[in-house]
PDB file of N, CA and C in Angstrom:
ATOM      1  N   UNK A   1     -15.788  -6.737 -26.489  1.00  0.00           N
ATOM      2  CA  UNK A   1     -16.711  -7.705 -25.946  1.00  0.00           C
ATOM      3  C   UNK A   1     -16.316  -8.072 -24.511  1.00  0.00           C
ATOM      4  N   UNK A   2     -14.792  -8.114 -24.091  1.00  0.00           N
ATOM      5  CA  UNK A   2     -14.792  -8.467 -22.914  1.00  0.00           C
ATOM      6  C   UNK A   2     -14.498  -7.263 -22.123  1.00  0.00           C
ATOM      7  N   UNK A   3     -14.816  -5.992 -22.224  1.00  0.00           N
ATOM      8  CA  UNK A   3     -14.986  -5.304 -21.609  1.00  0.00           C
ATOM      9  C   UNK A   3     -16.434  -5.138 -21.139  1.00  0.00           C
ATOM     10  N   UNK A   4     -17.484  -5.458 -21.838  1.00  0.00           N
ATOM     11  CA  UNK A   4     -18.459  -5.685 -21.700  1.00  0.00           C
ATOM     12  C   UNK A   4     -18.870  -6.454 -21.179  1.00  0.00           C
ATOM     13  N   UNK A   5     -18.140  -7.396 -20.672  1.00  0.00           N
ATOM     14  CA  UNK A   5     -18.617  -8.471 -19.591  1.00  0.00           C
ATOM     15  C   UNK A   5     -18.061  -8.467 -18.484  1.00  0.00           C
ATOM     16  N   UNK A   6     -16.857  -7.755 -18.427  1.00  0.00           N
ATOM     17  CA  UNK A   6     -16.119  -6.918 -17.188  1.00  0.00           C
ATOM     18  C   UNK A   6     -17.338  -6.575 -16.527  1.00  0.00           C
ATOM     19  N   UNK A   7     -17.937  -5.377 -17.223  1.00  0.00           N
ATOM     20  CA  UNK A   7     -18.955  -4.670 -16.764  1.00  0.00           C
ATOM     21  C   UNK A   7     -19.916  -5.198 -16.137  1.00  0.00           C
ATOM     22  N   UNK A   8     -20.351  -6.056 -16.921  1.00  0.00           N
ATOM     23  CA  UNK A   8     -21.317  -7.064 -16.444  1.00  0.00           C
ATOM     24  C   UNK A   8     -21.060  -7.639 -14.825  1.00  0.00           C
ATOM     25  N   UNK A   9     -20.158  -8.214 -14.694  1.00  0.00           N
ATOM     26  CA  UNK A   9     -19.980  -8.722 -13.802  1.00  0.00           C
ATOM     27  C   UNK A   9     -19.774  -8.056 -12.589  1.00  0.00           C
ATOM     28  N   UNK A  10     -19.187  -7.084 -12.900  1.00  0.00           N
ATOM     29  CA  UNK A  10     -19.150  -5.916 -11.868  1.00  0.00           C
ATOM     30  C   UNK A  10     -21.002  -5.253 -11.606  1.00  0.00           C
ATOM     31  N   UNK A  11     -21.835  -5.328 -12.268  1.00  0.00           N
ATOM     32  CA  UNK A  11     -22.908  -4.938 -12.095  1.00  0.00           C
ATOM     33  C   UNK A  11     -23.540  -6.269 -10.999  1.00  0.00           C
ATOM     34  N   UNK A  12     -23.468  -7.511 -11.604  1.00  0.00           N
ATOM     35  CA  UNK A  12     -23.362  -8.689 -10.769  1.00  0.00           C
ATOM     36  C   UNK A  12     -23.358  -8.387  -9.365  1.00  0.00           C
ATOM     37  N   UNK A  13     -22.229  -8.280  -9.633  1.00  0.00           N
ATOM     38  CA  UNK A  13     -21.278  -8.235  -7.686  1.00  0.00           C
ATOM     39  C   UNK A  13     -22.263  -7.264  -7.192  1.00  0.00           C
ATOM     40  N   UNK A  14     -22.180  -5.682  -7.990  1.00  0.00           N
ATOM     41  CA  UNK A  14     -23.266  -5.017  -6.988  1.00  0.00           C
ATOM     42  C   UNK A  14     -24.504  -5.357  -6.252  1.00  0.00           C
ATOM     43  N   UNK A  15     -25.339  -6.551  -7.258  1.00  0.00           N
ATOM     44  CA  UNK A  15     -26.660  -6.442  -7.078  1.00  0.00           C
ATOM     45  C   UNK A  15     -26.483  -7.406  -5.844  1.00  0.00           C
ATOM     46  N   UNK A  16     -25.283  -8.683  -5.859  1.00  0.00           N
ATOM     47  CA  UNK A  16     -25.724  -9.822  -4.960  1.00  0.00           C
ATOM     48  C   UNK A  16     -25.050  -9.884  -3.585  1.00  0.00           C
ATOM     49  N   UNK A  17     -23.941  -8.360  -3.487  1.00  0.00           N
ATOM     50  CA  UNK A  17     -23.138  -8.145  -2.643  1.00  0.00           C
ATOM     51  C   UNK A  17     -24.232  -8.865  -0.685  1.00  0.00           C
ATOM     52  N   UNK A  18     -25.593  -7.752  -1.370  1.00  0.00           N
ATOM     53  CA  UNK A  18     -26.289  -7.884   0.373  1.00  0.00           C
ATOM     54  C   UNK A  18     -26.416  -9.131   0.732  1.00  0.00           C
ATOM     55  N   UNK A  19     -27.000 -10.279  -0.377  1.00  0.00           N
ATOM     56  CA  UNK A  19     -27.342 -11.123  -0.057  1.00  0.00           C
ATOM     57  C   UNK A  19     -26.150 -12.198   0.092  1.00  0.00           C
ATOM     58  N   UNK A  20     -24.945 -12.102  -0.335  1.00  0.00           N
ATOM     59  CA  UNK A  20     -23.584 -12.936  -0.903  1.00  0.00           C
ATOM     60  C   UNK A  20     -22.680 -12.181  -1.068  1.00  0.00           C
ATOM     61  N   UNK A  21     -22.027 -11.425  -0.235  1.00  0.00           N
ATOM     62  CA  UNK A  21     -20.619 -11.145  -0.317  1.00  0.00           C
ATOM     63  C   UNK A  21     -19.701 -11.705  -0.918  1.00  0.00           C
ATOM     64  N   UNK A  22     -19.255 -13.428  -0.421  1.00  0.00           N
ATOM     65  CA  UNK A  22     -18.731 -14.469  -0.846  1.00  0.00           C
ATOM     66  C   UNK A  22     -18.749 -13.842  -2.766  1.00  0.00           C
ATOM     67  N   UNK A  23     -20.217 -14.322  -3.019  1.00  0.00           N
ATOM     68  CA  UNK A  23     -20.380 -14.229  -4.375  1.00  0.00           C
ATOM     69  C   UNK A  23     -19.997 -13.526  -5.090  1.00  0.00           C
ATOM     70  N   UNK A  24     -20.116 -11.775  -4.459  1.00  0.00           N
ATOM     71  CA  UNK A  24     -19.845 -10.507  -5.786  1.00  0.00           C
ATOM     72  C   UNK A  24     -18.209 -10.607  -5.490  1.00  0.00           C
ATOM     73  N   UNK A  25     -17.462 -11.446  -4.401  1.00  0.00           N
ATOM     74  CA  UNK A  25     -15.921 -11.306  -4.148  1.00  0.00           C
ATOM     75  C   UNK A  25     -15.200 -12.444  -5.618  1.00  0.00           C
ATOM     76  N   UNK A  26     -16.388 -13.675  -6.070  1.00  0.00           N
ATOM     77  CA  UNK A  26     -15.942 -14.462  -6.813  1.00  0.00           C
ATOM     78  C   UNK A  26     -16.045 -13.966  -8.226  1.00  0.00           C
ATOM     79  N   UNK A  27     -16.720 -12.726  -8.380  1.00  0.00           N
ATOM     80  CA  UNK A  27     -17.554 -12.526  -9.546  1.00  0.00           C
ATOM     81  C   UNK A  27     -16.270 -11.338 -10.051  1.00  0.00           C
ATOM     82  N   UNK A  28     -15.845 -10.748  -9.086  1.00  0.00           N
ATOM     83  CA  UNK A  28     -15.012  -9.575  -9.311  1.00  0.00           C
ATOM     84  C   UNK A  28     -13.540 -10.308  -9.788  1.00  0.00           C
ATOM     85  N   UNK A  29     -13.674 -11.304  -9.085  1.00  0.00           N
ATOM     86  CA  UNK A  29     -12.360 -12.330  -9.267  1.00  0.00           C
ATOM     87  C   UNK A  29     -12.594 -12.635 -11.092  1.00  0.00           C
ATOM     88  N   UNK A  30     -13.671 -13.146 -11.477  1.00  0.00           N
ATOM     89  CA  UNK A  30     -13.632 -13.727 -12.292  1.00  0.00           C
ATOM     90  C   UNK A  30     -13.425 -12.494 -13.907  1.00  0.00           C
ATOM     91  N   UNK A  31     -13.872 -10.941 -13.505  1.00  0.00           N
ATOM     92  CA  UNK A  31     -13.839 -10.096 -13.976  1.00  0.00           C
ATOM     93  C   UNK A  31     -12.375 -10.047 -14.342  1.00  0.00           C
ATOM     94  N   UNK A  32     -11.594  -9.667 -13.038  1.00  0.00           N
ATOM     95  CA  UNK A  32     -10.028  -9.308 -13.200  1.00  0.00           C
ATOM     96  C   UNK A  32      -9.378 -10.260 -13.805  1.00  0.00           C
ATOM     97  N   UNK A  33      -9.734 -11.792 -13.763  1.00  0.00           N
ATOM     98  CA  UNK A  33      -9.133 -12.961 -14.856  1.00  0.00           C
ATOM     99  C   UNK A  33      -9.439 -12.139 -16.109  1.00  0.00           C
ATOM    100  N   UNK A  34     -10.636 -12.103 -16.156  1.00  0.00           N
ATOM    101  CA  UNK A  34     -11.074 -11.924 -17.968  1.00  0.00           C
ATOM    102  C   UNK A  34     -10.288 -10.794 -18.859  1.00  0.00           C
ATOM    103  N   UNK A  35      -9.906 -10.005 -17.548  1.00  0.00           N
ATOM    104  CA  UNK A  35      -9.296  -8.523 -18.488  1.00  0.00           C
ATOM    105  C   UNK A  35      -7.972  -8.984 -18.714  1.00  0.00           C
ATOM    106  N   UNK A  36      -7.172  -9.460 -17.415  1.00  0.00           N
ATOM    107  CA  UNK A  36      -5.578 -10.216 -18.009  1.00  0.00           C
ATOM    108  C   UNK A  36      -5.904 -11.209 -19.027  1.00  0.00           C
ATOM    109  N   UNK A  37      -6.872 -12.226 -19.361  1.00  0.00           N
ATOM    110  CA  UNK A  37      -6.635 -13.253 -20.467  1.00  0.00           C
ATOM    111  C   UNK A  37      -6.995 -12.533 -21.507  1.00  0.00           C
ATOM    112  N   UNK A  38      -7.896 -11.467 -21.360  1.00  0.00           N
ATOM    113  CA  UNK A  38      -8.446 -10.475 -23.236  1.00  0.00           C
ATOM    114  C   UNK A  38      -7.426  -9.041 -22.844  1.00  0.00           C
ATOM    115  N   UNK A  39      -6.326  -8.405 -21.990  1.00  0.00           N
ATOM    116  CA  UNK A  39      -5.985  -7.776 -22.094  1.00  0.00           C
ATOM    117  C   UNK A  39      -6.484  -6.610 -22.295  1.00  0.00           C
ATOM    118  N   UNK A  40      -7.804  -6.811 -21.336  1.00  0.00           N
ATOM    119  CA  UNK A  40      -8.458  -5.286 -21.319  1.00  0.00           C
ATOM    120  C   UNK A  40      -8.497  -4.496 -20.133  1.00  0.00           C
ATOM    121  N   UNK A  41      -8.133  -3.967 -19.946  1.00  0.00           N
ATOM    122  CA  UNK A  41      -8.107  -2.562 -18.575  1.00  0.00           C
ATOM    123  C   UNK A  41      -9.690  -2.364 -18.083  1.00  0.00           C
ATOM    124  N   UNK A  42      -9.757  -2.573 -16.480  1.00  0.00           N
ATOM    125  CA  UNK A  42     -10.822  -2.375 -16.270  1.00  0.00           C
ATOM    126  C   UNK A  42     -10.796  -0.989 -15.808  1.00  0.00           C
ATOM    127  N   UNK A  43     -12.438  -0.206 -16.184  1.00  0.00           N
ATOM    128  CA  UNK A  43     -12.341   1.256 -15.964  1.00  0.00           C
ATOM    129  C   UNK A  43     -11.800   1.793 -14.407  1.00  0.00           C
ATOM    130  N   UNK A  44     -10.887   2.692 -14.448  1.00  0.00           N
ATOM    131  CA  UNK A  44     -10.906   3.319 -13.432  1.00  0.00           C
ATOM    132  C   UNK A  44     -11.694   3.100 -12.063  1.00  0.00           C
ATOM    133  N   UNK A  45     -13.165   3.680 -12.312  1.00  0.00           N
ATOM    134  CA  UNK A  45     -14.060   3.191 -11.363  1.00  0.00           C
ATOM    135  C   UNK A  45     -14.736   2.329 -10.882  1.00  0.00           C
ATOM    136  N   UNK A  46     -14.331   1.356 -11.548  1.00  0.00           N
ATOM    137  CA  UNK A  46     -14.702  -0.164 -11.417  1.00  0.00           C
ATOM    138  C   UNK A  46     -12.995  -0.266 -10.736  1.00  0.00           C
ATOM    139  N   UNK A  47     -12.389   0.159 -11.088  1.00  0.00           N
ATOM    140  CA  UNK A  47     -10.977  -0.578 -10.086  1.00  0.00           C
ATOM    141  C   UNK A  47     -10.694  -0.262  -8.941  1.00  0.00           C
ATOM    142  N   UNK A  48     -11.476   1.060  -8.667  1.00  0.00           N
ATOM    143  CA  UNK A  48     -11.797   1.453  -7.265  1.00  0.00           C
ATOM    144  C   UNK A  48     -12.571   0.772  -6.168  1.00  0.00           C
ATOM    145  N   UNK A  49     -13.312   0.404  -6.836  1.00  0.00           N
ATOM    146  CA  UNK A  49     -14.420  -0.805  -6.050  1.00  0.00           C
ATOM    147  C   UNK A  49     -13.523  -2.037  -5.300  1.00  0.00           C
ATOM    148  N   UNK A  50     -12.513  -2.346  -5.484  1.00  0.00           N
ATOM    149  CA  UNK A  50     -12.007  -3.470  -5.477  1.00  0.00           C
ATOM    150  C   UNK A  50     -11.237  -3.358  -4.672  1.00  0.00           C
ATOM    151  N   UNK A  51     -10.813  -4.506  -3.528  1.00  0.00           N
ATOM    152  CA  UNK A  51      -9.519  -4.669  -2.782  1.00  0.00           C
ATOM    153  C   UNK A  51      -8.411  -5.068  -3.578  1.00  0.00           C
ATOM    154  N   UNK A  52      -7.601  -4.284  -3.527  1.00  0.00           N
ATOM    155  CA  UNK A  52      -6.253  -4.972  -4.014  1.00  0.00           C
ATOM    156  C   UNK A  52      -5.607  -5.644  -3.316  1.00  0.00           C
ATOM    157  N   UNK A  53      -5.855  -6.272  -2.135  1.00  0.00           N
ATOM    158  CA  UNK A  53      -5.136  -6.929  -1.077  1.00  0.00           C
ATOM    159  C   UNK A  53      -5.741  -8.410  -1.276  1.00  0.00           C
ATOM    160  N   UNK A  54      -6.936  -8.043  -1.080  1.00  0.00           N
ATOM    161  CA  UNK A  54      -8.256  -9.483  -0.967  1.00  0.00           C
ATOM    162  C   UNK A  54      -8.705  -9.556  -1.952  1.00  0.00           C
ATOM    163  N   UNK A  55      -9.124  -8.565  -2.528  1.00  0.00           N
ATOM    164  CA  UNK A  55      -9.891  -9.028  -3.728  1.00  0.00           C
ATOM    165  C   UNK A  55     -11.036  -8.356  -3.736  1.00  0.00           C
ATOM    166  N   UNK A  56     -11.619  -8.093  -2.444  1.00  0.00           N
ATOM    167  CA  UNK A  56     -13.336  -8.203  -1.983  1.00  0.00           C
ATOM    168  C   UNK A  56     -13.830  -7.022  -2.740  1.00  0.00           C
ATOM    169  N   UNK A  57     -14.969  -6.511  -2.999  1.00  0.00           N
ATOM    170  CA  UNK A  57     -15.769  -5.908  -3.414  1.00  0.00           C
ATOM    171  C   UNK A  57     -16.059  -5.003  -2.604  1.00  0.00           C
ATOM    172  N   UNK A  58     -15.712  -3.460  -2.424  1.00  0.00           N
ATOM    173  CA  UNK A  58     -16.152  -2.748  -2.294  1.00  0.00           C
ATOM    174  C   UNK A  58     -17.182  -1.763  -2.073  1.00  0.00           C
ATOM    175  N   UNK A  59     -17.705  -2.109  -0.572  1.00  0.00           N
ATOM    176  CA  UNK A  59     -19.410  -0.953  -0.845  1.00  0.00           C
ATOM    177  C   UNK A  59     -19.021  -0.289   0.449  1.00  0.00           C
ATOM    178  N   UNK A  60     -18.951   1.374   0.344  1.00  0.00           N
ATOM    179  CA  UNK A  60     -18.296   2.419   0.934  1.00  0.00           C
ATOM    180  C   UNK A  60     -19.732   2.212   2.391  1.00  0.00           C
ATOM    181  N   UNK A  61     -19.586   1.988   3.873  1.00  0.00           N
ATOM    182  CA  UNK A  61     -20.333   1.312   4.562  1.00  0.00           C
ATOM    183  C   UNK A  61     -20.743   0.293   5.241  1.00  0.00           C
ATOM    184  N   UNK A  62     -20.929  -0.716   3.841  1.00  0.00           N
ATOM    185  CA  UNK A  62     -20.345  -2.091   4.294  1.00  0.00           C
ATOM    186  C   UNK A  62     -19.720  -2.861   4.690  1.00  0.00           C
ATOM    187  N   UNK A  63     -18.545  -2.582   3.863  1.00  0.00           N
ATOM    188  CA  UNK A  63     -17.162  -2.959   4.049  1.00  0.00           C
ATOM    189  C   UNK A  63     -15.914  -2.655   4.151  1.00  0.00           C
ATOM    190  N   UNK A  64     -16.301  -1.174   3.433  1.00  0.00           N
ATOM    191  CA  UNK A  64     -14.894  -0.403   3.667  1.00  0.00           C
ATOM    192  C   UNK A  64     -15.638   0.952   4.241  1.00  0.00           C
ATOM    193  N   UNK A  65     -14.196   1.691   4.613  1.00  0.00           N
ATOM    194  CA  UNK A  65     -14.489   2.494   4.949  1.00  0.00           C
ATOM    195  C   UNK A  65     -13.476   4.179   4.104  1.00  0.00           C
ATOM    196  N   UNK A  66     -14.439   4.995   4.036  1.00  0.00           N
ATOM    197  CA  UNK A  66     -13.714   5.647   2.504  1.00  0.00           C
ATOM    198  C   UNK A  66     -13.539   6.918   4.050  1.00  0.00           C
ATOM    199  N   UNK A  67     -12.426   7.967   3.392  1.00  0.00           N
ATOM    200  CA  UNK A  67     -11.931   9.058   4.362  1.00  0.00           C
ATOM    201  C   UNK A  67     -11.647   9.943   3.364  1.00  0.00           C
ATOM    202  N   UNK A  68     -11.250  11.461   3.684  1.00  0.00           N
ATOM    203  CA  UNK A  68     -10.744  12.250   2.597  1.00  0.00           C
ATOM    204  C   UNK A  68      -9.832  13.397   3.687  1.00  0.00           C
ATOM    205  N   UNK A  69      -8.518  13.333   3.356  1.00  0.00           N
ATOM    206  CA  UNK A  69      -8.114  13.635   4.248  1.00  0.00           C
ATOM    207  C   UNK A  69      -6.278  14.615   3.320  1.00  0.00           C
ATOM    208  N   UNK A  70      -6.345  15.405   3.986  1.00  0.00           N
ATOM    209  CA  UNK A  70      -4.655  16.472   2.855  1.00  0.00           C
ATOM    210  C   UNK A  70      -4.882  15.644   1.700  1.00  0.00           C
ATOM    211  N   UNK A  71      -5.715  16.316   1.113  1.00  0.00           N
ATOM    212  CA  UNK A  71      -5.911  15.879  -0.531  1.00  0.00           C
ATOM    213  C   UNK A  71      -5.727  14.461  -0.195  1.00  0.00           C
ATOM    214  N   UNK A  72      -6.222  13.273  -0.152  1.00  0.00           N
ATOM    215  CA  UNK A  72      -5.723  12.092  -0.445  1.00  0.00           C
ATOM    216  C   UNK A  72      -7.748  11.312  -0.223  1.00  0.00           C
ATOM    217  N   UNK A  73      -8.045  10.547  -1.165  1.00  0.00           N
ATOM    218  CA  UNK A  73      -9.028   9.966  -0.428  1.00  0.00           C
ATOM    219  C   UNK A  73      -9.061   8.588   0.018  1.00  0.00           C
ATOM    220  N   UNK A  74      -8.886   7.988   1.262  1.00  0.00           N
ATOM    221  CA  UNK A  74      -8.803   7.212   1.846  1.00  0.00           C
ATOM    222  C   UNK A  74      -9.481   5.854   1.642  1.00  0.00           C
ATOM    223  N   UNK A  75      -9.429   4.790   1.668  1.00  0.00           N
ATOM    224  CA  UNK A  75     -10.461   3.573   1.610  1.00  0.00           C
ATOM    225  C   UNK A  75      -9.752   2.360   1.879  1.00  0.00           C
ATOM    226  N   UNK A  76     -10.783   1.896   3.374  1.00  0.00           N
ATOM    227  CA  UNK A  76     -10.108   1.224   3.974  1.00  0.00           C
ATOM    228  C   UNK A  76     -10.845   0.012   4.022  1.00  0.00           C
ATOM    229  N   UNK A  77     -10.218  -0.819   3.615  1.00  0.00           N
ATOM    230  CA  UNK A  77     -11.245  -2.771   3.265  1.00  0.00           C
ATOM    231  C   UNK A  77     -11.507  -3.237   4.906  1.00  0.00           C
ATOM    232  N   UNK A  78     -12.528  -3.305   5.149  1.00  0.00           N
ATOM    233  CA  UNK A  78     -12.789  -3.743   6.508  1.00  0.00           C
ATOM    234  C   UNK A  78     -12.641  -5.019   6.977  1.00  0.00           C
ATOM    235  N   UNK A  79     -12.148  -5.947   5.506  1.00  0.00           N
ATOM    236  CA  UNK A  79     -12.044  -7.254   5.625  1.00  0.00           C
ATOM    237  C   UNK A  79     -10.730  -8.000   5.423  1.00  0.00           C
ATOM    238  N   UNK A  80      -9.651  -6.647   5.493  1.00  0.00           N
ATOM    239  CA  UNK A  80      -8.336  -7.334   4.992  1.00  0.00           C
ATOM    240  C   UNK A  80      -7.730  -5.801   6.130  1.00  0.00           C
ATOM    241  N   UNK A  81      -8.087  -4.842   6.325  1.00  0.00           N
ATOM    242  CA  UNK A  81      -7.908  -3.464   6.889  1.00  0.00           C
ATOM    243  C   UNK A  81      -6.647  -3.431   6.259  1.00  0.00           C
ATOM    244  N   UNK A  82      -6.981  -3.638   4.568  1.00  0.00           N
ATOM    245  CA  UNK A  82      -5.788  -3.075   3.263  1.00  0.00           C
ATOM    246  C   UNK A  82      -6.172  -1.473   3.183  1.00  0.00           C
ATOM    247  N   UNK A  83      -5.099  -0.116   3.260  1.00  0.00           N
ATOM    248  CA  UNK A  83      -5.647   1.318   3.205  1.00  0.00           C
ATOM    249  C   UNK A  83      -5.560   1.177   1.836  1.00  0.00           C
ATOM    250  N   UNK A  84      -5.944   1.871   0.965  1.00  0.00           N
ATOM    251  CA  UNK A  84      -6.062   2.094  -0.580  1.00  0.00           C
ATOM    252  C   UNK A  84      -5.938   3.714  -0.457  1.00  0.00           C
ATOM    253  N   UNK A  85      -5.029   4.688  -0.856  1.00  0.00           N
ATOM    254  CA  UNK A  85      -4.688   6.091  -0.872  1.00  0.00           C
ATOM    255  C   UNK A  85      -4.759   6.650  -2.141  1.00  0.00           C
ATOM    256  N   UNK A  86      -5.948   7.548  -2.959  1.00  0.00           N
ATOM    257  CA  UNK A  86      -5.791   8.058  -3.970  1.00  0.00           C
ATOM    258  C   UNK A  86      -5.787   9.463  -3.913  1.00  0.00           C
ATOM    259  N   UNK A  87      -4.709  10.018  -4.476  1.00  0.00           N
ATOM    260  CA  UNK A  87      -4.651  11.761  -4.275  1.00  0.00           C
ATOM    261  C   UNK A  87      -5.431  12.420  -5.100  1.00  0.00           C
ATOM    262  N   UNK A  88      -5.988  13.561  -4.862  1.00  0.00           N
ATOM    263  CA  UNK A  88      -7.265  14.125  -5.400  1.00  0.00           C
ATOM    264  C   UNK A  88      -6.521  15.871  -5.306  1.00  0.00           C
ATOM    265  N   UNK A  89      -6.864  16.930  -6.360  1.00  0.00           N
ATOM    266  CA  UNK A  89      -7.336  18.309  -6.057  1.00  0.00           C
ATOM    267  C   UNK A  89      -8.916  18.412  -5.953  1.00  0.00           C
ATOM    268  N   UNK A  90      -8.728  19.598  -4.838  1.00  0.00           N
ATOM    269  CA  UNK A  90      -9.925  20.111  -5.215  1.00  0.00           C
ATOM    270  C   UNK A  90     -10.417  20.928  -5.819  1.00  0.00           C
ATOM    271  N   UNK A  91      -9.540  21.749  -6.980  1.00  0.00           N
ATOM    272  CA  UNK A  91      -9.996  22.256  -8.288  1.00  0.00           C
ATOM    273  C   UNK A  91     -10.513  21.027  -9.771  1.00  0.00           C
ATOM    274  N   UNK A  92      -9.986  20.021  -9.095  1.00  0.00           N
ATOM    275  CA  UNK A  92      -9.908  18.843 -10.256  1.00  0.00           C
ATOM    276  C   UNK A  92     -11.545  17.917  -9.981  1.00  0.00           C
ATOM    277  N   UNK A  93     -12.325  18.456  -8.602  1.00  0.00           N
ATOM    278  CA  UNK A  93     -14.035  18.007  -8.793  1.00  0.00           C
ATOM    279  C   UNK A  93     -14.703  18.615  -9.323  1.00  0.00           C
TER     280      UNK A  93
END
């Protein structure tokens, strides 16, 4: 159940990011509480979305800026300029 509202909220943040940044940054906040108090892991790609520095919400354009560079793909929070480095093959897309 509270992965399911993880979700939720992360769908949240997407929709109200244009209009409220502020907002989808409180909403993501309130996500990452819910998984430490129910001890649920948020998916992978939902944890990508996220600053680990700030917090902020993630939209590749907006706010960050994503790179792919010697296997590694880059993403850089435009609002904290936190780098986030995830290593990738390219037999593994």
């Amino acid at each position: 159940m509270a992965a399911q509202r993880i979700r939720q909220l992360f769908e949240m943040a997407d929709e109200i990011f244009k209009q409220d940044p502020m907002m989808s940054k409180r909403y993501v906040y309130l996500a990452r509480r819910m998984g430490m108090r129910h001890r649920v892991r948020i998916p992978a790609e939902l944890k990508r979305r996220v600053c680990k520095e700030c917090g902020a919400y993630l939209v590749p354009g907006a706010n960050c800026r994503v790179r792919i560079k010697n296997n590694m793909i880059i993403t850089m929070c435009m609002d904290c300029e936190h780098l986030m480095r995830k290593p990738f093959s390219k037999t593994g897309i």
